[in-house]
C-alpha atoms as a PDB file:
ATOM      1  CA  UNK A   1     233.063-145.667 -65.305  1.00  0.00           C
ATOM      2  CA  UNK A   2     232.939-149.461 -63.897  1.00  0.00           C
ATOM      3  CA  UNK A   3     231.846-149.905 -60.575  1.00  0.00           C
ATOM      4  CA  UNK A   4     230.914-152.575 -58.705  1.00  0.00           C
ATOM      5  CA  UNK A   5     228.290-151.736 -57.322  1.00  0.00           C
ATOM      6  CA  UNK A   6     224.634-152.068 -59.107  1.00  0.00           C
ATOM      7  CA  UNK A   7     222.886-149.149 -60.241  1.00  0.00           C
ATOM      8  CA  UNK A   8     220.213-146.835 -58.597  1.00  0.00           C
ATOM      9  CA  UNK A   9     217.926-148.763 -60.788  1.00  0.00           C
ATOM     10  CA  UNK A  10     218.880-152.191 -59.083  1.00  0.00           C
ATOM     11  CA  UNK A  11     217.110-150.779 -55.903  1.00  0.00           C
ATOM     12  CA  UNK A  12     214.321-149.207 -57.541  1.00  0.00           C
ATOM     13  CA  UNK A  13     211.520-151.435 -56.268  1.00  0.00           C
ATOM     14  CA  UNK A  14     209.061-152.342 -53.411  1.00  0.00           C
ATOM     15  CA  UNK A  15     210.730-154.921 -51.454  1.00  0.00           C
ATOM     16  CA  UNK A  16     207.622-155.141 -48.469  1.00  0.00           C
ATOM     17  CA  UNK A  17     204.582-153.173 -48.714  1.00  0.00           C
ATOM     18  CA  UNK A  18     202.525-152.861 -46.028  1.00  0.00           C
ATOM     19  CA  UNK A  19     198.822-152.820 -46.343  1.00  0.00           C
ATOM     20  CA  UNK A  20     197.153-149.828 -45.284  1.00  0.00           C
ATOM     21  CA  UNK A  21     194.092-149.640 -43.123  1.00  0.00           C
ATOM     22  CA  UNK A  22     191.512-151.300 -45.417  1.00  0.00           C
ATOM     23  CA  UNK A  23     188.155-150.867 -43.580  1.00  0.00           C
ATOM     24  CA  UNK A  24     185.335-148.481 -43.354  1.00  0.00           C
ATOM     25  CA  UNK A  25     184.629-146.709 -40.108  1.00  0.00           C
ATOM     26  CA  UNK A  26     180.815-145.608 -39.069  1.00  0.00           C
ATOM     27  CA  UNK A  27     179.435-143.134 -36.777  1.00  0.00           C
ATOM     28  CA  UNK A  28     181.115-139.521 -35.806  1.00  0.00           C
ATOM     29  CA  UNK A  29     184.664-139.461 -37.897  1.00  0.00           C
ATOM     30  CA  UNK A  30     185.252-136.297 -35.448  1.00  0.00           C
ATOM     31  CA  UNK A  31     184.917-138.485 -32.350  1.00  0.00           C
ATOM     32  CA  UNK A  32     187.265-138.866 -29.489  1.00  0.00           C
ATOM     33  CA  UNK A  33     186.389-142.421 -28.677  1.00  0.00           C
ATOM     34  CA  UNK A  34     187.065-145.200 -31.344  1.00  0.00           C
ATOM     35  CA  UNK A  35     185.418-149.073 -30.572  1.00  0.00           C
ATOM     36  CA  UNK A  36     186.768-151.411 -32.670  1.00  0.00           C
ATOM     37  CA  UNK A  37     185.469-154.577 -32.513  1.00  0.00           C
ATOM     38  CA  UNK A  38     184.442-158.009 -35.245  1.00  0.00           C
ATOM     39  CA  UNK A  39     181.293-157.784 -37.172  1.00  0.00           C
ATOM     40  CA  UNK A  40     177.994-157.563 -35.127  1.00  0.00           C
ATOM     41  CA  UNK A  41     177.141-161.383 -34.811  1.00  0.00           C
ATOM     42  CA  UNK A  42     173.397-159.688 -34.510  1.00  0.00           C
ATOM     43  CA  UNK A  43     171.552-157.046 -32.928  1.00  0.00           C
ATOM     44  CA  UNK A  44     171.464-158.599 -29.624  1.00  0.00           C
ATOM     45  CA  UNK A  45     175.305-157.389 -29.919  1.00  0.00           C
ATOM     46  CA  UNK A  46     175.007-154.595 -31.030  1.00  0.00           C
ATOM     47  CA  UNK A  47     172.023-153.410 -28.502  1.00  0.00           C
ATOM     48  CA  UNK A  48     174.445-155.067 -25.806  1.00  0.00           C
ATOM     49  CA  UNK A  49     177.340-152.319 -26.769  1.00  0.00           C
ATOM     50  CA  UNK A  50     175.142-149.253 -27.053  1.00  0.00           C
ATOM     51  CA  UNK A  51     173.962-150.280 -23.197  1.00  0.00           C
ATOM     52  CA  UNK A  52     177.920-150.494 -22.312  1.00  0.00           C
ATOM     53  CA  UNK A  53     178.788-146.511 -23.988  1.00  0.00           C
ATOM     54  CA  UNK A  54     175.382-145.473 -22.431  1.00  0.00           C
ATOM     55  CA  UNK A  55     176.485-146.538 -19.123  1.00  0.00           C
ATOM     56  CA  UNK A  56     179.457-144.195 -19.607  1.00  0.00           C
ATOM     57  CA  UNK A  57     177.467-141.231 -21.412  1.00  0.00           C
ATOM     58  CA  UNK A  58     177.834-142.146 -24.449  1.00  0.00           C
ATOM     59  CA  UNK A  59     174.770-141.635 -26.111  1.00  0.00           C
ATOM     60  CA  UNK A  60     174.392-144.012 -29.234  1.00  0.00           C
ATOM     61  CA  UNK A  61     177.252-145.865 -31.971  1.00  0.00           C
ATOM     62  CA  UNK A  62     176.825-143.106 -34.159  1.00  0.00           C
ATOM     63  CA  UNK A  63     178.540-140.764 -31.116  1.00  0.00           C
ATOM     64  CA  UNK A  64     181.676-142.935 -31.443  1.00  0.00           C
ATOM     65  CA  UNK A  65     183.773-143.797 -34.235  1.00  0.00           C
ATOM     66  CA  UNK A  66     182.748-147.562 -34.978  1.00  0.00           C
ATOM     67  CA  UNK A  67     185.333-149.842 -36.992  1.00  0.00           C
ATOM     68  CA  UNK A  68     184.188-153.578 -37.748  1.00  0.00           C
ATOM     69  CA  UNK A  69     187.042-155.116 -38.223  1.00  0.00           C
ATOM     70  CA  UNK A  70     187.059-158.968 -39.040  1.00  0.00           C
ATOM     71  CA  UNK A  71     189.742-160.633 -36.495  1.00  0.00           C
ATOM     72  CA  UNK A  72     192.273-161.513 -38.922  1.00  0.00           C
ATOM     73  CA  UNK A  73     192.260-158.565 -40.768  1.00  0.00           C
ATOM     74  CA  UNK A  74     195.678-156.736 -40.025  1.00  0.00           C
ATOM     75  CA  UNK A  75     195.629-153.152 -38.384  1.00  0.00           C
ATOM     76  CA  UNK A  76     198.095-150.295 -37.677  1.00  0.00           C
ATOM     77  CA  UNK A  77     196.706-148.337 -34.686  1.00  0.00           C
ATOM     78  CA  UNK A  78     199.487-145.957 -35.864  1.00  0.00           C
ATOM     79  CA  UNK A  79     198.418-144.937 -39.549  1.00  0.00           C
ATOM     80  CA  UNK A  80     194.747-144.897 -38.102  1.00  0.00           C
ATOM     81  CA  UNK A  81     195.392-142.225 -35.007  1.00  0.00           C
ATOM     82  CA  UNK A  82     196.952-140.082 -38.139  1.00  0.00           C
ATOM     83  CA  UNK A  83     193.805-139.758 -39.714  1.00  0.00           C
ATOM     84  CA  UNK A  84     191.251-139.459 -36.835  1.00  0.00           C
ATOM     85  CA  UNK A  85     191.947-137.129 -33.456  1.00  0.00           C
ATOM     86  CA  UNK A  86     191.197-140.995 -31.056  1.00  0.00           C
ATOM     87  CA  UNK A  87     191.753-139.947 -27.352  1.00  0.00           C
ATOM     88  CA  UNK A  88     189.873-143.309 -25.631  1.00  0.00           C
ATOM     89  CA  UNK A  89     190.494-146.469 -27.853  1.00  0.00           C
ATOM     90  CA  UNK A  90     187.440-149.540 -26.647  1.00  0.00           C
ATOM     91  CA  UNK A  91     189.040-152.633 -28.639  1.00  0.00           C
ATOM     92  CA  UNK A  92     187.194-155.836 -28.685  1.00  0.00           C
ATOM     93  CA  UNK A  93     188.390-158.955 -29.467  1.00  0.00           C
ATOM     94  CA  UNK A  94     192.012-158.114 -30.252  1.00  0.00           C
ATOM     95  CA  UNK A  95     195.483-158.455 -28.639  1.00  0.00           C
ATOM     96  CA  UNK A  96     197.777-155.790 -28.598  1.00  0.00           C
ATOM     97  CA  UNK A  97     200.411-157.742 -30.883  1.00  0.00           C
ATOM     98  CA  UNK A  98     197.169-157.732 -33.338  1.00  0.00           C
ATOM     99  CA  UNK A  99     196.732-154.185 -32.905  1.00  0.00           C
ATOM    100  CA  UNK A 100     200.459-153.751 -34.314  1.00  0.00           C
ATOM    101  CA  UNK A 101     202.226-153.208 -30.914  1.00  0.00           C
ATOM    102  CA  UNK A 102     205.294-155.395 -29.793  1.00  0.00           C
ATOM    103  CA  UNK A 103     203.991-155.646 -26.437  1.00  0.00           C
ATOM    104  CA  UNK A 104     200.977-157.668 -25.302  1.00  0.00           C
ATOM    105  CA  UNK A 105     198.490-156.118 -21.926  1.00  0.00           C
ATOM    106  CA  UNK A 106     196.041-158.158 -20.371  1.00  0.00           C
ATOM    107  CA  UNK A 107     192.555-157.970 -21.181  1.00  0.00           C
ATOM    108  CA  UNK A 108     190.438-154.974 -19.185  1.00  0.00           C
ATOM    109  CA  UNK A 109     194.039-153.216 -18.287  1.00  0.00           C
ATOM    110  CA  UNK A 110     194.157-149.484 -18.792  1.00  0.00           C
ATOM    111  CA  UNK A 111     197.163-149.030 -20.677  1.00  0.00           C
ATOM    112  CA  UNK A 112     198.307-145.401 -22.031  1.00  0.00           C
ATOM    113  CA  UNK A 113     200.474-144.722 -25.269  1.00  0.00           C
ATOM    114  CA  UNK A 114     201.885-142.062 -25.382  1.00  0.00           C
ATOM    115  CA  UNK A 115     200.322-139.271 -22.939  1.00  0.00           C
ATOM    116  CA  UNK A 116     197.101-138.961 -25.442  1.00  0.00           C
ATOM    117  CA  UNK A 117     196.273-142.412 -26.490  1.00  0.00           C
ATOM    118  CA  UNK A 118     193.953-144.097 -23.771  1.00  0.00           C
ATOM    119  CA  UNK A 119     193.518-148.160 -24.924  1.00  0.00           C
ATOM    120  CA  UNK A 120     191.236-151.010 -23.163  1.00  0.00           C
ATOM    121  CA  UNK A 121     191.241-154.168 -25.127  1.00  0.00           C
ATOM    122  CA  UNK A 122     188.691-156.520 -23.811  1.00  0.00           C
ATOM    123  CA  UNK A 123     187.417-159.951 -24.915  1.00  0.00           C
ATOM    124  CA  UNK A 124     184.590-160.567 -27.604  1.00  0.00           C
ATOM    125  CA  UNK A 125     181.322-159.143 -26.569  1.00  0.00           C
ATOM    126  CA  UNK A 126     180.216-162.441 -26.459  1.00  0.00           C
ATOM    127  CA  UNK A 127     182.076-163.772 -23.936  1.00  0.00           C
ATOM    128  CA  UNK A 128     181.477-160.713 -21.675  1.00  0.00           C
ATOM    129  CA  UNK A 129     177.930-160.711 -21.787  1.00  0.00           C
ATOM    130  CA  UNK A 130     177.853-164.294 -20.623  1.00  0.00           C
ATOM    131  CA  UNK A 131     180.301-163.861 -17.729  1.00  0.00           C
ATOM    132  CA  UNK A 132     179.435-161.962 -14.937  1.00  0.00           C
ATOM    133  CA  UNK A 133     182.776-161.112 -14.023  1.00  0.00           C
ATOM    134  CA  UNK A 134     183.895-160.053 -16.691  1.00  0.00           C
ATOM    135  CA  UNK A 135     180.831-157.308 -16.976  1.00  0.00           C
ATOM    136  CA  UNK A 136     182.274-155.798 -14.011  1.00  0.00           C
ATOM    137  CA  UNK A 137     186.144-155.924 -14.912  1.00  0.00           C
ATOM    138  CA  UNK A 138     184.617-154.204 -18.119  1.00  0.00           C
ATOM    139  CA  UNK A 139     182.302-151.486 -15.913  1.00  0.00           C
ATOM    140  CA  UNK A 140     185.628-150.931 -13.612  1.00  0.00           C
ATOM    141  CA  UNK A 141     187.394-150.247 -16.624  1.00  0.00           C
ATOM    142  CA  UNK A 142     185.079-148.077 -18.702  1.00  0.00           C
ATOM    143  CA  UNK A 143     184.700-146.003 -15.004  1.00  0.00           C
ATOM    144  CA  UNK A 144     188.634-145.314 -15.260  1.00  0.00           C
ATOM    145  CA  UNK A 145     188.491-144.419 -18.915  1.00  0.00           C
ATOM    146  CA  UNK A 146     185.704-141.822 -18.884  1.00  0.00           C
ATOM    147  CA  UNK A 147     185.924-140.388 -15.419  1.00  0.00           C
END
């Protein structure tokens, strides 16, 4: 019989495939808090982090789920909150179009997705330990998330 339409073979191929999550995550794979964040510049950074989560009882990085996760490097919140039980996401460094939303928040904003998904995307630590301000947008923040 002549169709003309192509054959189920015709469509038998990967048009787009999306990367998946390509990264290794440290600390407590269990946790309920994920902080994802660029490489540690140093260990001033990463000493300057472990002050923020102790400052909201969080005892140490390897409490949390850590992912360093180079700024360029794509990620799907998504696929990653179907591997891990994340309640409180800490994001550093990112936007939410880079964290595979179509929506942007500002920086320090509490924003909830969906009723179990907590997110605060902040600047680079960087920036916020060199700005006053921006210390206690971060504190004010932190204080919503874990109270």
């Amino acid at each position: 019989m002549d169709t003309d339409f192509p054959s189920k073979d015709f469509y038998n191929f990967s048009f787009y495939r999306l990367a998946e999550n390509q990264f290794a995550s440290q600390g407590n794979q269990q946790a309920q808090t994920v902080v994802i964040l660029p490489p540690f510049a140093d260990e001033a950074e990463r000493d300057f982090l472990t002050k923020i989560l102790q400052a909201v009882n969080i005892p140490s990085l390897e409490t949390v789920l850590l992912v360093e996760l180079p700024l360029h490097t794509p990620f799907s919140w998504a696929a990653f909150a179907s591997q891990h039980q994340v309640k409180n996401w800490l994001v550093f460094a990112r936007t939410g179009i880079s964290m595979g939303w179509q929506f942007d928040i500002p920086f320090y904003t509490l924003q909830f997705i969906a009723p179990q998904h907590q997110f605060l995307l902040c600047e680079s630590l960087a920036i916020i330990k060199a700005d006053t301000n921006k210390k206690r947008k971060l504190w004010e923040s932190l204080k919503q998330m874990f109270n």
